[in-house]
Protein backbone atom coordinates (compact mmCIF):
# COMPACT_ATOMS: atom_id res chain seq x y z
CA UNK A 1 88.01 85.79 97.18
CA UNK A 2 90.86 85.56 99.69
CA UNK A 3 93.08 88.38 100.58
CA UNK A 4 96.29 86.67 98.93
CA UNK A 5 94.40 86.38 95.76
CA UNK A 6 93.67 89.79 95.63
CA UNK A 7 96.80 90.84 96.24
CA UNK A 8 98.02 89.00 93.25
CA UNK A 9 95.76 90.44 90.71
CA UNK A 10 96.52 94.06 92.37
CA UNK A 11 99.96 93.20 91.43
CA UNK A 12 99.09 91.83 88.24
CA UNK A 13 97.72 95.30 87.29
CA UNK A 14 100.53 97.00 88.81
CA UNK A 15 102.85 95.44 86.32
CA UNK A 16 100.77 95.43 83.25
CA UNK A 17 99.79 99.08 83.69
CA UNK A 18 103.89 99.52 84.34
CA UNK A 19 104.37 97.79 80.85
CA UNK A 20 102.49 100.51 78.96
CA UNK A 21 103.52 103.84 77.95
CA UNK A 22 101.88 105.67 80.92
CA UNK A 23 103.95 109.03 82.94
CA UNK A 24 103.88 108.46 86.95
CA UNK A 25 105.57 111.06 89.10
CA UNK A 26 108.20 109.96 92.16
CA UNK A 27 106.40 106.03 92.13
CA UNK A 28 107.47 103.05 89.97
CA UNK A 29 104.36 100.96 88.82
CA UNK A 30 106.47 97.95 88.36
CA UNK A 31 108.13 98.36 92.11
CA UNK A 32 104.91 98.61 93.32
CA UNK A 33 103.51 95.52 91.80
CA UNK A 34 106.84 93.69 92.72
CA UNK A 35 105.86 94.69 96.33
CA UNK A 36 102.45 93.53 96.24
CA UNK A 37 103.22 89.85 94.78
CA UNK A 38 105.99 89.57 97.17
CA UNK A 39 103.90 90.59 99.60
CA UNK A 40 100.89 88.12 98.52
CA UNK A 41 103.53 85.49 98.49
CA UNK A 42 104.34 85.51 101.92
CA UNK A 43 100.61 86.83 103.49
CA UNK A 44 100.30 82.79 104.41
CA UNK A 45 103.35 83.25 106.70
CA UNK A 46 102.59 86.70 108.15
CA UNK A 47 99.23 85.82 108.73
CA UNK A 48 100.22 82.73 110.17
């Protein structure tokens, strides 16, 4: 599995788990995962 896959299914989780009822303190699930797809969107460029 490639690194840019697996930061889209970390993100995936992120934003399902930030769908459901669930209490975090001070972090936002669904930022998070936002940050991780955005980030596994552009790991072909950083990596160059």
């Amino acid at each position: 599995m490639s690194v840019q896959a697996f930061l889209y299914i970390v993100a995936v989780i992120l934003l399902v788990l930030a769908a459901l009822p669930l209490r975090t303190r001070g972090v936002s699930l669904a930022l998070l995962g936002a940050a991780f797809a955005l980030l596994a969107y552009a790991w072909p460029v950083i990596t160059g």
